[in-house]
PDB file of N, CA and C in Angstrom:
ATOM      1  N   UNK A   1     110.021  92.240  97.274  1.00  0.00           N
ATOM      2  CA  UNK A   1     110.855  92.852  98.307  1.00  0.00           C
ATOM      3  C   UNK A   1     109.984  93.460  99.398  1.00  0.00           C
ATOM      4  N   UNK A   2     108.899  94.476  98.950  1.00  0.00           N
ATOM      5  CA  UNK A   2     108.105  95.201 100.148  1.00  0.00           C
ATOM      6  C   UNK A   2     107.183  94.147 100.927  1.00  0.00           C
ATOM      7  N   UNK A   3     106.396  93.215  99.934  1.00  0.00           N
ATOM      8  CA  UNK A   3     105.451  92.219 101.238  1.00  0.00           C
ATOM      9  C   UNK A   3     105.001  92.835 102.261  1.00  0.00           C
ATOM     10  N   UNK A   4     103.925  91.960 103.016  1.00  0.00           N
ATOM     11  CA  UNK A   4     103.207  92.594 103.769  1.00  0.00           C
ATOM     12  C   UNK A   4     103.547  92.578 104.874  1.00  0.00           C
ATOM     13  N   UNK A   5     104.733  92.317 105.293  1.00  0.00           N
ATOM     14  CA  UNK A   5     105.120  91.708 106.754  1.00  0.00           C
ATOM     15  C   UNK A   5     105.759  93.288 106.676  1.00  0.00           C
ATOM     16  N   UNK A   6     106.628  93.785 105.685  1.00  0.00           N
ATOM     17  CA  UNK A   6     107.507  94.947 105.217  1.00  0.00           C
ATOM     18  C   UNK A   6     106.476  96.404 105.169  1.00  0.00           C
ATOM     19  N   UNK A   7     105.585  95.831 104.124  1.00  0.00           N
ATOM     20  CA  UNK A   7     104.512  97.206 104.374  1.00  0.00           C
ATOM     21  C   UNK A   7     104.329  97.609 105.481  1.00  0.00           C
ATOM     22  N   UNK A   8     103.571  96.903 106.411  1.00  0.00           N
ATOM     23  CA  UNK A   8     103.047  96.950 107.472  1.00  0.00           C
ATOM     24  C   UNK A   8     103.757  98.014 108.578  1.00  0.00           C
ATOM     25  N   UNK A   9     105.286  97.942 108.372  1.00  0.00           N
ATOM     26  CA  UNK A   9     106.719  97.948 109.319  1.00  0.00           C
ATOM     27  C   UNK A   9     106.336  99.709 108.296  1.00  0.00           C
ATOM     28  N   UNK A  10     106.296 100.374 107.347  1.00  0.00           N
ATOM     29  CA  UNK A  10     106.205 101.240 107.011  1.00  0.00           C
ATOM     30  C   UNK A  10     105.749 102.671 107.966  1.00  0.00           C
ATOM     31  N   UNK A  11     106.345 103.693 107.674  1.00  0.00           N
ATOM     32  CA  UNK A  11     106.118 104.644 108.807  1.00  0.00           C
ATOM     33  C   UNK A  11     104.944 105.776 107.774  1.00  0.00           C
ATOM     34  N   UNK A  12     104.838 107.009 108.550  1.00  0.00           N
ATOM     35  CA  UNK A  12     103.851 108.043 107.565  1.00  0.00           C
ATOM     36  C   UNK A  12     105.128 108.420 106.655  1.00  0.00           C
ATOM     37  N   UNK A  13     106.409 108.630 107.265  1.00  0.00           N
ATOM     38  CA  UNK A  13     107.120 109.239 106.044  1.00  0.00           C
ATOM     39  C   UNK A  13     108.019 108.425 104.900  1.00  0.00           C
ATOM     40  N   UNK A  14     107.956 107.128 105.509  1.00  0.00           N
ATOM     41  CA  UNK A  14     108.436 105.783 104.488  1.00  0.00           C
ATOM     42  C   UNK A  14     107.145 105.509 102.799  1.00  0.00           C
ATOM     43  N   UNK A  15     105.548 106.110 103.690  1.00  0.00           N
ATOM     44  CA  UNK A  15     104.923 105.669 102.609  1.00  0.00           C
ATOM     45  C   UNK A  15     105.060 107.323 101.850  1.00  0.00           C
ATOM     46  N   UNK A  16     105.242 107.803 102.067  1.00  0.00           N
ATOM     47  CA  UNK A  16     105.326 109.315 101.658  1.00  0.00           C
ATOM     48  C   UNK A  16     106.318 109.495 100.810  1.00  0.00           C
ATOM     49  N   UNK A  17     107.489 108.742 100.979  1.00  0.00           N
ATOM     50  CA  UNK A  17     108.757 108.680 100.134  1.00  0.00           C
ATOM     51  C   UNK A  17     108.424 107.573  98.812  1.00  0.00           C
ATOM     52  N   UNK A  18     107.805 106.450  98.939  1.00  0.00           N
ATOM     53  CA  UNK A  18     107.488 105.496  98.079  1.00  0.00           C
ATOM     54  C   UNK A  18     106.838 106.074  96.931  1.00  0.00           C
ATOM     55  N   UNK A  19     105.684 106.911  97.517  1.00  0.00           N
ATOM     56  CA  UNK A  19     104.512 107.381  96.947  1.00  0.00           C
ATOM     57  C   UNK A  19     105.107 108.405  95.635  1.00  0.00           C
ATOM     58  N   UNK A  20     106.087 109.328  96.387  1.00  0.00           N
ATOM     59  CA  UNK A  20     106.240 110.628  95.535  1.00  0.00           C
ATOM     60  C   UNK A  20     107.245 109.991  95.011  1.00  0.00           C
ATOM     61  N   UNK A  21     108.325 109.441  94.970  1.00  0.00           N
ATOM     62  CA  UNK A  21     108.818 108.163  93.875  1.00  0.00           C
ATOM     63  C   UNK A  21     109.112 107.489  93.168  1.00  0.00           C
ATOM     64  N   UNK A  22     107.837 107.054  93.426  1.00  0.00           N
ATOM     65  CA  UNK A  22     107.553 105.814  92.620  1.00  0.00           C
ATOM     66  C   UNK A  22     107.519 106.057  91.036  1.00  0.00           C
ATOM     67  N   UNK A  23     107.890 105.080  90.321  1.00  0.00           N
ATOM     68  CA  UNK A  23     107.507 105.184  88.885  1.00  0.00           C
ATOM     69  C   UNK A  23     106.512 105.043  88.444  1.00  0.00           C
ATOM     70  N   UNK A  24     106.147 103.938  89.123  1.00  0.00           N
ATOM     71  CA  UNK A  24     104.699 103.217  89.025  1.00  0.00           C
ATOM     72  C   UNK A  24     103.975 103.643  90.124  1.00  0.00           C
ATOM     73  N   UNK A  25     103.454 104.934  90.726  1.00  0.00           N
ATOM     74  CA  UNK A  25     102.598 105.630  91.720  1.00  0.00           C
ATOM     75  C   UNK A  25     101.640 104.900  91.758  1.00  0.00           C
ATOM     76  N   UNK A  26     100.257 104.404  90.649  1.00  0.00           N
ATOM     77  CA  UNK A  26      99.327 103.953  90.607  1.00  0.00           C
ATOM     78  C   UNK A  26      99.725 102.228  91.751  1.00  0.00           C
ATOM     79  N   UNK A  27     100.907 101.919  90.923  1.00  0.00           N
ATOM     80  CA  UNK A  27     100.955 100.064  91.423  1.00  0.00           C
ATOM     81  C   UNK A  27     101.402 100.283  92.932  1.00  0.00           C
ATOM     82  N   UNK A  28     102.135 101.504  93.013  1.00  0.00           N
ATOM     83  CA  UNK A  28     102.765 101.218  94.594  1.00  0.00           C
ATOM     84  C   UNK A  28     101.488 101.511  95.596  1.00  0.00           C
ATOM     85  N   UNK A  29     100.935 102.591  95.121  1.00  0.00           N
ATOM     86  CA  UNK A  29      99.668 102.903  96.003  1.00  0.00           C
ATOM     87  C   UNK A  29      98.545 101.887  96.065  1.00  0.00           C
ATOM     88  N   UNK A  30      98.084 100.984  95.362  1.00  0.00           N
ATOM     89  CA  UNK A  30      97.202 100.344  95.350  1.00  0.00           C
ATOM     90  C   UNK A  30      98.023  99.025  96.101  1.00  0.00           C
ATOM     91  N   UNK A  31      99.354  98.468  96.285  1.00  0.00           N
ATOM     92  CA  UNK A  31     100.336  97.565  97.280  1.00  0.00           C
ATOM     93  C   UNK A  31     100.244  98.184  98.466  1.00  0.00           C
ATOM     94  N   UNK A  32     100.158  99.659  98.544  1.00  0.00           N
ATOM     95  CA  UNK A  32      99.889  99.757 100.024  1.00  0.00           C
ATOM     96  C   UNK A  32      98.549  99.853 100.852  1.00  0.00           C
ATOM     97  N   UNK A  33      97.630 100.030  99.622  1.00  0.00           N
ATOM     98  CA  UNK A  33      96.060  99.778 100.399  1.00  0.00           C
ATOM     99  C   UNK A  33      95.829  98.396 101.120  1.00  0.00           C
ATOM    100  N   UNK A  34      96.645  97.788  99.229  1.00  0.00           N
ATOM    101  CA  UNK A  34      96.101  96.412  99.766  1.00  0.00           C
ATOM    102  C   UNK A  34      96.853  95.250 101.120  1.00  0.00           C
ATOM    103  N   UNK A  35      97.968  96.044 101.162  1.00  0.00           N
ATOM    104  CA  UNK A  35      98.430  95.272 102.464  1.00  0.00           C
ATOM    105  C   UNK A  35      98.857  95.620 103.929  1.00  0.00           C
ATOM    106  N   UNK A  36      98.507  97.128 103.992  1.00  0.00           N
ATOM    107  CA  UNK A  36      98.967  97.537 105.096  1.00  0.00           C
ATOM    108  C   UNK A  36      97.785  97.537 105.781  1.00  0.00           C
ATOM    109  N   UNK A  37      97.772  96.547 106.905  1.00  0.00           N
ATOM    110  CA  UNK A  37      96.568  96.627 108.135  1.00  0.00           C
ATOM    111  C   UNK A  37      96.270  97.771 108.462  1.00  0.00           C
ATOM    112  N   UNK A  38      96.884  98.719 108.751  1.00  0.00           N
ATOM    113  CA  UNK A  38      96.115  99.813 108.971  1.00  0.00           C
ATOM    114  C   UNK A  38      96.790 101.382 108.649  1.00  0.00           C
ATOM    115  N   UNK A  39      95.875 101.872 108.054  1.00  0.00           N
ATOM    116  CA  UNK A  39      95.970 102.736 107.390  1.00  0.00           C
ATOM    117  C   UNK A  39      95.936 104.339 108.353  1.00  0.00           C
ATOM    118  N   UNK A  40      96.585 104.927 108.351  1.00  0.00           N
ATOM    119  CA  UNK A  40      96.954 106.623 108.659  1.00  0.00           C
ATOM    120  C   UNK A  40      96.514 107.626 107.944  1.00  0.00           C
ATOM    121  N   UNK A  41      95.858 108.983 108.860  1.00  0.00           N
ATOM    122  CA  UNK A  41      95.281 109.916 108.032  1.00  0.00           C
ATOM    123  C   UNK A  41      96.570 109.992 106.954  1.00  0.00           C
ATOM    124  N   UNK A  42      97.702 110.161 107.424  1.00  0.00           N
ATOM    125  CA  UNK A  42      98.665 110.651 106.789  1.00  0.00           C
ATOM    126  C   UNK A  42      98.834 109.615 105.254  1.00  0.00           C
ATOM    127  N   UNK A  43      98.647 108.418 105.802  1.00  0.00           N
ATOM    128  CA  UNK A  43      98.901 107.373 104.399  1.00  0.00           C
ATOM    129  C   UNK A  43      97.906 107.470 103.255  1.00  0.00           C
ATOM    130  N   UNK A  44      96.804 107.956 103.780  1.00  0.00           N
ATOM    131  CA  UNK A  44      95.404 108.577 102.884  1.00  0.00           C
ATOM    132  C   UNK A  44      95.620 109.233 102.344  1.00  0.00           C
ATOM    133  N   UNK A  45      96.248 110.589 102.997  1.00  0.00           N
ATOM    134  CA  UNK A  45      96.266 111.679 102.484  1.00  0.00           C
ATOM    135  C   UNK A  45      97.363 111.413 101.349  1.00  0.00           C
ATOM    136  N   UNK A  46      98.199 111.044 101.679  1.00  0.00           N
ATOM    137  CA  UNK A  46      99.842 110.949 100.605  1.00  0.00           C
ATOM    138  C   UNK A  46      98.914 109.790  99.514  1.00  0.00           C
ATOM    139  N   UNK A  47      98.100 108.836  99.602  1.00  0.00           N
ATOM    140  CA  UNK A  47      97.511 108.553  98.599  1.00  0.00           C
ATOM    141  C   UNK A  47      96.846 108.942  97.772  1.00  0.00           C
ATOM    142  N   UNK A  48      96.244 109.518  98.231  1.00  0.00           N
ATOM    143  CA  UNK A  48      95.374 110.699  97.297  1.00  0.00           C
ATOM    144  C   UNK A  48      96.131 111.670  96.763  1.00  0.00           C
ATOM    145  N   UNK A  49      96.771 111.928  97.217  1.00  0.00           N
ATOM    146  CA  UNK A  49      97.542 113.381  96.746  1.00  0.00           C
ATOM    147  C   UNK A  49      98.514 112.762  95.359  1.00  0.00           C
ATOM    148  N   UNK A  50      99.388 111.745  95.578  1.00  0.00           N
ATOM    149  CA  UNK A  50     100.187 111.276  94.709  1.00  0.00           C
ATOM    150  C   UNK A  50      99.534 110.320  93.689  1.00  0.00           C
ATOM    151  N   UNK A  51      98.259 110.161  93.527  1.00  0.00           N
ATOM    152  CA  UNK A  51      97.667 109.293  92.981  1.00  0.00           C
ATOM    153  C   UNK A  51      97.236 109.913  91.493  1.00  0.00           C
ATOM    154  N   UNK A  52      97.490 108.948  90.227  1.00  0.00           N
ATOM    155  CA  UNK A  52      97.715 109.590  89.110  1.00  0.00           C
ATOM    156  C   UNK A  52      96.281 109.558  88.500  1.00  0.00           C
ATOM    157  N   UNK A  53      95.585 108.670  88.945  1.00  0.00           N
ATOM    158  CA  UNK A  53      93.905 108.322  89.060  1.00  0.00           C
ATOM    159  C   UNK A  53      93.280 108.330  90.655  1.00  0.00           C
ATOM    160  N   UNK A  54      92.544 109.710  90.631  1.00  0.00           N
ATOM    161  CA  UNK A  54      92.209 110.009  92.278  1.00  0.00           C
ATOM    162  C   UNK A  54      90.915 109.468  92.581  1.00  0.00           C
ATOM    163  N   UNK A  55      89.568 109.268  91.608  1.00  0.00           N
ATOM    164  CA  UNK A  55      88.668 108.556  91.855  1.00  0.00           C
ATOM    165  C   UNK A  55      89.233 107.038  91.779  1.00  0.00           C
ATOM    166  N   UNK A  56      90.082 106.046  91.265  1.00  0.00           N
ATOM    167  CA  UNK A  56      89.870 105.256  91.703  1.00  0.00           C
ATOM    168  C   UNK A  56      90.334 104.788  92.767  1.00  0.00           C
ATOM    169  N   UNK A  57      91.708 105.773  93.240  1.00  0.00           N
ATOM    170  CA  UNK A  57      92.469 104.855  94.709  1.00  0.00           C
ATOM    171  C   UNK A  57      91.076 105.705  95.620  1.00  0.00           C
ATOM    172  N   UNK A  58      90.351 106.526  95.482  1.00  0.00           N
ATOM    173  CA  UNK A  58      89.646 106.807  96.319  1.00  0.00           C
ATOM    174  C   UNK A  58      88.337 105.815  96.339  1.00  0.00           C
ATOM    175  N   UNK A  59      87.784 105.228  95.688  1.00  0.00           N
ATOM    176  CA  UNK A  59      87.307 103.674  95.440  1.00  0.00           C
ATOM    177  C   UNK A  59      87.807 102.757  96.569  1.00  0.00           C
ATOM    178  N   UNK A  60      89.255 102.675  96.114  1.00  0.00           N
ATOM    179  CA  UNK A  60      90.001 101.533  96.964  1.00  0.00           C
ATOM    180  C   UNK A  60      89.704 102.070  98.676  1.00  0.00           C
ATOM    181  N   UNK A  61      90.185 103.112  98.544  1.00  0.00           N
ATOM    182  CA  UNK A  61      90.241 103.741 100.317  1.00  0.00           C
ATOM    183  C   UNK A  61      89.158 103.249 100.611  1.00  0.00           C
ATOM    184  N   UNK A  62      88.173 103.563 100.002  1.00  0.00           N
ATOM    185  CA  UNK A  62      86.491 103.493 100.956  1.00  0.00           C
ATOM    186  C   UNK A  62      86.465 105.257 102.047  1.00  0.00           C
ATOM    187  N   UNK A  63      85.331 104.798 102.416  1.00  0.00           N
ATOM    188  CA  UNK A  63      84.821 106.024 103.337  1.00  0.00           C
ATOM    189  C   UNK A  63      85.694 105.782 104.395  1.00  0.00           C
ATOM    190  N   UNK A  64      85.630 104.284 104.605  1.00  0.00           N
ATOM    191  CA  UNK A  64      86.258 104.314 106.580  1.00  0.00           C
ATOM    192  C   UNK A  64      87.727 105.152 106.497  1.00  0.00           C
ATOM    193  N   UNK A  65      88.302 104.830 105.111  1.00  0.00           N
ATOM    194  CA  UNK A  65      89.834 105.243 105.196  1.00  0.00           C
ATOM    195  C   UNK A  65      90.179 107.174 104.794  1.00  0.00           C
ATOM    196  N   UNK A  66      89.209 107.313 104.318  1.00  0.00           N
ATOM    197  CA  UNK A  66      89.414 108.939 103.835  1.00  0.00           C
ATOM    198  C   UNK A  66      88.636 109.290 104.937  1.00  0.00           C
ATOM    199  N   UNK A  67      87.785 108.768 105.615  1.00  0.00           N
ATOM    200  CA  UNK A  67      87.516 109.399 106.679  1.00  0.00           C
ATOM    201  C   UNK A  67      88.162 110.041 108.158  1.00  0.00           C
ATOM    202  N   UNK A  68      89.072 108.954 107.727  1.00  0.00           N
ATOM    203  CA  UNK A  68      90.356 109.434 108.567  1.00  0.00           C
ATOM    204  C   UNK A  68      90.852 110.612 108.730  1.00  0.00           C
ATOM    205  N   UNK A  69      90.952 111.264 107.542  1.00  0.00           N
ATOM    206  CA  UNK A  69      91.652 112.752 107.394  1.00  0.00           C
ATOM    207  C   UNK A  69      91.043 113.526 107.879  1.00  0.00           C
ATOM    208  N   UNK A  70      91.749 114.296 108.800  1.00  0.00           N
ATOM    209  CA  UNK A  70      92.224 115.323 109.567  1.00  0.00           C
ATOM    210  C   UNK A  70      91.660 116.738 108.727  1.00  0.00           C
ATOM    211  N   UNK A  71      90.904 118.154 109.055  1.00  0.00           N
ATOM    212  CA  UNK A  71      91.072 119.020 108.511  1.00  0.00           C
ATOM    213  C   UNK A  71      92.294 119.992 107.895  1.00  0.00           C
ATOM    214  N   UNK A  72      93.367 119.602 108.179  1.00  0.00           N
ATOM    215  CA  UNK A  72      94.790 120.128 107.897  1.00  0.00           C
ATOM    216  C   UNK A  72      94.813 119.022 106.594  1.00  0.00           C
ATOM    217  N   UNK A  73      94.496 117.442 106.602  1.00  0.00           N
ATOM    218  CA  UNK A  73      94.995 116.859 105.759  1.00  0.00           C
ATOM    219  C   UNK A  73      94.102 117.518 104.673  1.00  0.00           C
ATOM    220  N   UNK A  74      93.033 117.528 104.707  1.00  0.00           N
ATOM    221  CA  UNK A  74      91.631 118.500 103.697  1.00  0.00           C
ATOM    222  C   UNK A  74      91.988 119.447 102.796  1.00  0.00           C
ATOM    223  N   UNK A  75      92.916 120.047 103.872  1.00  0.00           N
ATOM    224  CA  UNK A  75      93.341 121.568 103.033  1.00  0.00           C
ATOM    225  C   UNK A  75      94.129 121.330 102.366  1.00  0.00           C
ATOM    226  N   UNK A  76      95.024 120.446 102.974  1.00  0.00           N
ATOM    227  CA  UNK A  76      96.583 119.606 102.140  1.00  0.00           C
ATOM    228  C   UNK A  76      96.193 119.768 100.708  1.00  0.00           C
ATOM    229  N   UNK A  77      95.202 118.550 100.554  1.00  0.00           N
ATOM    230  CA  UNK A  77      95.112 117.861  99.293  1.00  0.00           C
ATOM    231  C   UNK A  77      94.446 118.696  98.574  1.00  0.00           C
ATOM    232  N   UNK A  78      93.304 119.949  98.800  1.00  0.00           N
ATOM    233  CA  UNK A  78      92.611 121.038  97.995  1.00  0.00           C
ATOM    234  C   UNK A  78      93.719 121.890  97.708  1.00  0.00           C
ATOM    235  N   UNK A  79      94.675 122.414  98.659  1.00  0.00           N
ATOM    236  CA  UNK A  79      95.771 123.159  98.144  1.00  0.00           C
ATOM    237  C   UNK A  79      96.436 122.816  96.809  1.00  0.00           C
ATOM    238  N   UNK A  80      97.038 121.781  96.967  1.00  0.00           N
ATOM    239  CA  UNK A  80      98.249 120.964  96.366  1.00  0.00           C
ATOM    240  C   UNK A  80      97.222 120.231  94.533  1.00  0.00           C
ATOM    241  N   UNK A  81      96.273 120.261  95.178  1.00  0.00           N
ATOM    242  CA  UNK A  81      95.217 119.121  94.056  1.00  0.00           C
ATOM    243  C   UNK A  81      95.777 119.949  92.512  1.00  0.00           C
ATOM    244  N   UNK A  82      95.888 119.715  91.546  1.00  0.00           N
ATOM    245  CA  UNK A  82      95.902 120.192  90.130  1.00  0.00           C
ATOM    246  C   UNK A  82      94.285 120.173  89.970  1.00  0.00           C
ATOM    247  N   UNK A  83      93.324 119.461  90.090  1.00  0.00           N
ATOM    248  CA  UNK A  83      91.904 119.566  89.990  1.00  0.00           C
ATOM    249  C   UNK A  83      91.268 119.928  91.293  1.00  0.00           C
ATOM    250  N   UNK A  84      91.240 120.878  91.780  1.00  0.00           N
ATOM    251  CA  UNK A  84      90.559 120.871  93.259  1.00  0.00           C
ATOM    252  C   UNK A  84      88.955 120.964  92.946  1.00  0.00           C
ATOM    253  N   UNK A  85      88.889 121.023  91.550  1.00  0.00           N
ATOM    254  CA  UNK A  85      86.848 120.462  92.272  1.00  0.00           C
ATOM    255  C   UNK A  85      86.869 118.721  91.947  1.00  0.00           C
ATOM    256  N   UNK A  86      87.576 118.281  91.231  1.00  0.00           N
ATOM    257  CA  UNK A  86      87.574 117.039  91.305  1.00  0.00           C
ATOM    258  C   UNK A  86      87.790 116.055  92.742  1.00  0.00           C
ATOM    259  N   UNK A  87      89.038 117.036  93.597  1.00  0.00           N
ATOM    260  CA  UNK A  87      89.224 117.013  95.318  1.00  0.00           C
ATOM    261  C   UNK A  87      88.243 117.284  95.563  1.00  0.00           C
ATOM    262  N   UNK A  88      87.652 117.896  95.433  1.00  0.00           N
ATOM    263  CA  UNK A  88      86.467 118.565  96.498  1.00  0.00           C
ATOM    264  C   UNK A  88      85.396 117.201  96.399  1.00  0.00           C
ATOM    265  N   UNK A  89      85.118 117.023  95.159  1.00  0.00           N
ATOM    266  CA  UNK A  89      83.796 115.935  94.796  1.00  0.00           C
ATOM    267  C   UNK A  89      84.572 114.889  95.339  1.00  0.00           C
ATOM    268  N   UNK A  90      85.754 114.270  95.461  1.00  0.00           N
ATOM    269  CA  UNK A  90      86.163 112.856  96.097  1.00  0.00           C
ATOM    270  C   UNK A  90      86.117 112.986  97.579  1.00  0.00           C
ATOM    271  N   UNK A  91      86.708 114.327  98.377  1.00  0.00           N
ATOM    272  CA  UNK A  91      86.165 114.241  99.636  1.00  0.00           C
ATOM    273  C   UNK A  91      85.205 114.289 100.086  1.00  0.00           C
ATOM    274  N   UNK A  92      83.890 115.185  99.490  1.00  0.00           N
ATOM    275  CA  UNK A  92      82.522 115.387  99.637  1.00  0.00           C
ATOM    276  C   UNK A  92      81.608 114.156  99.661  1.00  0.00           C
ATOM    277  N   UNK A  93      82.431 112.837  98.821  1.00  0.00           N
ATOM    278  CA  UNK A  93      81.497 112.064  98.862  1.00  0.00           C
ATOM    279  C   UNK A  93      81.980 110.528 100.038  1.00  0.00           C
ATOM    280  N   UNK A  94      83.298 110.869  99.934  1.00  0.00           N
ATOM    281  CA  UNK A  94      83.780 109.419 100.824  1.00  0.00           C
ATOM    282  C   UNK A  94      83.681 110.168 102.194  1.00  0.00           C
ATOM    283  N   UNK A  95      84.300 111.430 102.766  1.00  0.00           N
ATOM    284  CA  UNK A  95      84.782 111.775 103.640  1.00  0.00           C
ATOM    285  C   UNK A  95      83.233 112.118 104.864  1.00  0.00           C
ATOM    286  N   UNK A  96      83.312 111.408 105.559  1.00  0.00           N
ATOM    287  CA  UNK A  96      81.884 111.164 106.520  1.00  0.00           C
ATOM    288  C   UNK A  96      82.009 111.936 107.605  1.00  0.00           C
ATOM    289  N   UNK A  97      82.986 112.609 107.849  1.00  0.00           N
ATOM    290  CA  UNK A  97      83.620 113.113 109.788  1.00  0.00           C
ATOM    291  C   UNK A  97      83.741 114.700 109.269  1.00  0.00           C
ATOM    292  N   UNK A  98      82.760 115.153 108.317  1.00  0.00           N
ATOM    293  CA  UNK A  98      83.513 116.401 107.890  1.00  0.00           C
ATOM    294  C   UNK A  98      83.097 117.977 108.949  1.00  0.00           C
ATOM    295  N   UNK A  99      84.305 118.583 109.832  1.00  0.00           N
ATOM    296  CA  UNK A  99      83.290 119.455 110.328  1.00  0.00           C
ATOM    297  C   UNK A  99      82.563 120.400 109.775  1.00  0.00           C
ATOM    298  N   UNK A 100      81.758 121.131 110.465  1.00  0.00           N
ATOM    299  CA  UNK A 100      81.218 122.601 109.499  1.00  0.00           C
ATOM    300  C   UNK A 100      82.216 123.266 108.789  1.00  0.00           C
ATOM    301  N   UNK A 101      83.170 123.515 109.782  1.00  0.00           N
ATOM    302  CA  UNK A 101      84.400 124.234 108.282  1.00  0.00           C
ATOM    303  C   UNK A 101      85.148 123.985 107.373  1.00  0.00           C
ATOM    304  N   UNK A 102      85.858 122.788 107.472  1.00  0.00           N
ATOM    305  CA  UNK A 102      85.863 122.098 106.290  1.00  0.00           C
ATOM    306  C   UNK A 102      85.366 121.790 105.636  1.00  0.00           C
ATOM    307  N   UNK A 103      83.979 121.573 105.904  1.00  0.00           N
ATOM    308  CA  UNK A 103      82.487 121.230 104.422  1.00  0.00           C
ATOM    309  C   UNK A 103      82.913 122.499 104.197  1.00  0.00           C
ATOM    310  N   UNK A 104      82.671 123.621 104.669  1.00  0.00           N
ATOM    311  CA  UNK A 104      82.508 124.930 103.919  1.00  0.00           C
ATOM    312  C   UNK A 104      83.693 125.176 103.013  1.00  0.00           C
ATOM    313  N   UNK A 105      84.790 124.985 103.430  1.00  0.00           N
ATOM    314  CA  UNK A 105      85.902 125.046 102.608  1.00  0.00           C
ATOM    315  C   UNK A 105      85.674 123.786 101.409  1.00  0.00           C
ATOM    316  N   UNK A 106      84.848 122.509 101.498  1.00  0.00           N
ATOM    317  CA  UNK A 106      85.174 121.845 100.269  1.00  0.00           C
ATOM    318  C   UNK A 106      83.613 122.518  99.481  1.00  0.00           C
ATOM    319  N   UNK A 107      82.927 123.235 100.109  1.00  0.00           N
ATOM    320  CA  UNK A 107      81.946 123.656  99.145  1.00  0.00           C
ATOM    321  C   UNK A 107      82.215 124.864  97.850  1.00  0.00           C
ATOM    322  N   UNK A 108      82.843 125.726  98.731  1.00  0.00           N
ATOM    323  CA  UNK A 108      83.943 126.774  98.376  1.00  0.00           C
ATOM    324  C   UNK A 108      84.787 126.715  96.741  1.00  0.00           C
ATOM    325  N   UNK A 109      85.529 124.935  97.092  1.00  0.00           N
ATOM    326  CA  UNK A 109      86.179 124.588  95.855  1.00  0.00           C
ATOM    327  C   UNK A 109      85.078 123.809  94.955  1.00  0.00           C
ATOM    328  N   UNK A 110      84.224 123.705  95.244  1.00  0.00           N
ATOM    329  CA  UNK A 110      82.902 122.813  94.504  1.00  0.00           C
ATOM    330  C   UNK A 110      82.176 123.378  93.829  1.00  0.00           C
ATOM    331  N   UNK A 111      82.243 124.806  93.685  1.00  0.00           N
ATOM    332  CA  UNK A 111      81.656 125.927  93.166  1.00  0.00           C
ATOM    333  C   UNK A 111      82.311 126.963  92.599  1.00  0.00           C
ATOM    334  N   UNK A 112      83.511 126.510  92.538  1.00  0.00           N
ATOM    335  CA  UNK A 112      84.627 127.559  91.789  1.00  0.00           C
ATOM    336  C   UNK A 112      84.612 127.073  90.025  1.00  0.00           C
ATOM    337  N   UNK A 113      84.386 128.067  89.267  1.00  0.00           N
ATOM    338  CA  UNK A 113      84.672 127.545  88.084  1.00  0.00           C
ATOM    339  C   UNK A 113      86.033 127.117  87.772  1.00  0.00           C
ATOM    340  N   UNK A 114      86.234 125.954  86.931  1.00  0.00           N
ATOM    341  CA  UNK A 114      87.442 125.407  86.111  1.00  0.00           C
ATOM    342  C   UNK A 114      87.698 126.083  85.436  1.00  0.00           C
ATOM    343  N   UNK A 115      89.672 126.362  85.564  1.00  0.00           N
ATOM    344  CA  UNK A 115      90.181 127.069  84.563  1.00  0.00           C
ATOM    345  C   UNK A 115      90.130 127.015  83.687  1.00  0.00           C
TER     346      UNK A 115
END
C-alpha cells in the first residue's frame, strides 16, 4: 500500500503518525529510510525517537541524515530518550553540524551516571 511513489508524498507529520503507531515501529521506520528520497530533520528526529533499536536505525540514517537535526531536534530526542546517554553516544558520533552548545548539552548527558 505505502510504496515509494506514496512514501515519498509523506509529510513531517504523516511520518510522525506512522512512526508512533506503528506495530511494527522497527519495519515501518526502516520502509521509510529506505524509500523516501529525502529525508527531514523532522523525519530523523521522529526516527530516532520512535525507534525500538536506536543504534541500528541510526546505522541506517548515516551521518548525512542525523546531521540534519536541528538543535531543538537534539534536545527533543535527549529529553524524551528513556536512555539519554545511549542518545547522547548516537548523536555524538553520527551528528557532524554540532554547535558549541549543543555538544555541551550532549556532553552533559554523556557524563551523567545511569539510573
Amino acid at each position: 500500500i505505502l510504496g515509494s511513489e506514496n512514501i515519498n508524498k509523506l509529510t513531517d507529520g504523516d511520518v510522525y503518525i506512522l512512526l508512533r503507531y506503528a506495530e511494527d515501529r522497527k519495519e515501518m521506520a526502516k520502509l521509510i529510510i529506505q524509500y523516501k528520497n529525502k529525508l527531514t530533520d523532522g523525519h530523523v528526529r521522529d526516527v530516532l525517537k520512535y525507534a525500538t533499536d536506536k543504534q541500528e536505525m541510526a546505522e541506517k540514517l548515516g551521518s548525512e541524515n542525523i546531521s540534519k537535526l536541528t538543535d531543538d531536534d537534539v534536545r527533543d530526542l535527549l529529553y524524551y530518550a528513556a536512555d539519554k546517554q545511549e542518545m547522547a553516544r548516537i548523536l555524538n558520533h553520527y551528528h557532524n553540524n554540532k554547535t558549541p552548545e549543543i555538544q555541551q548539552f550532549i556532553n552533559q548527558h554523556l557524563s551523567q551516571e545511569p539510573l
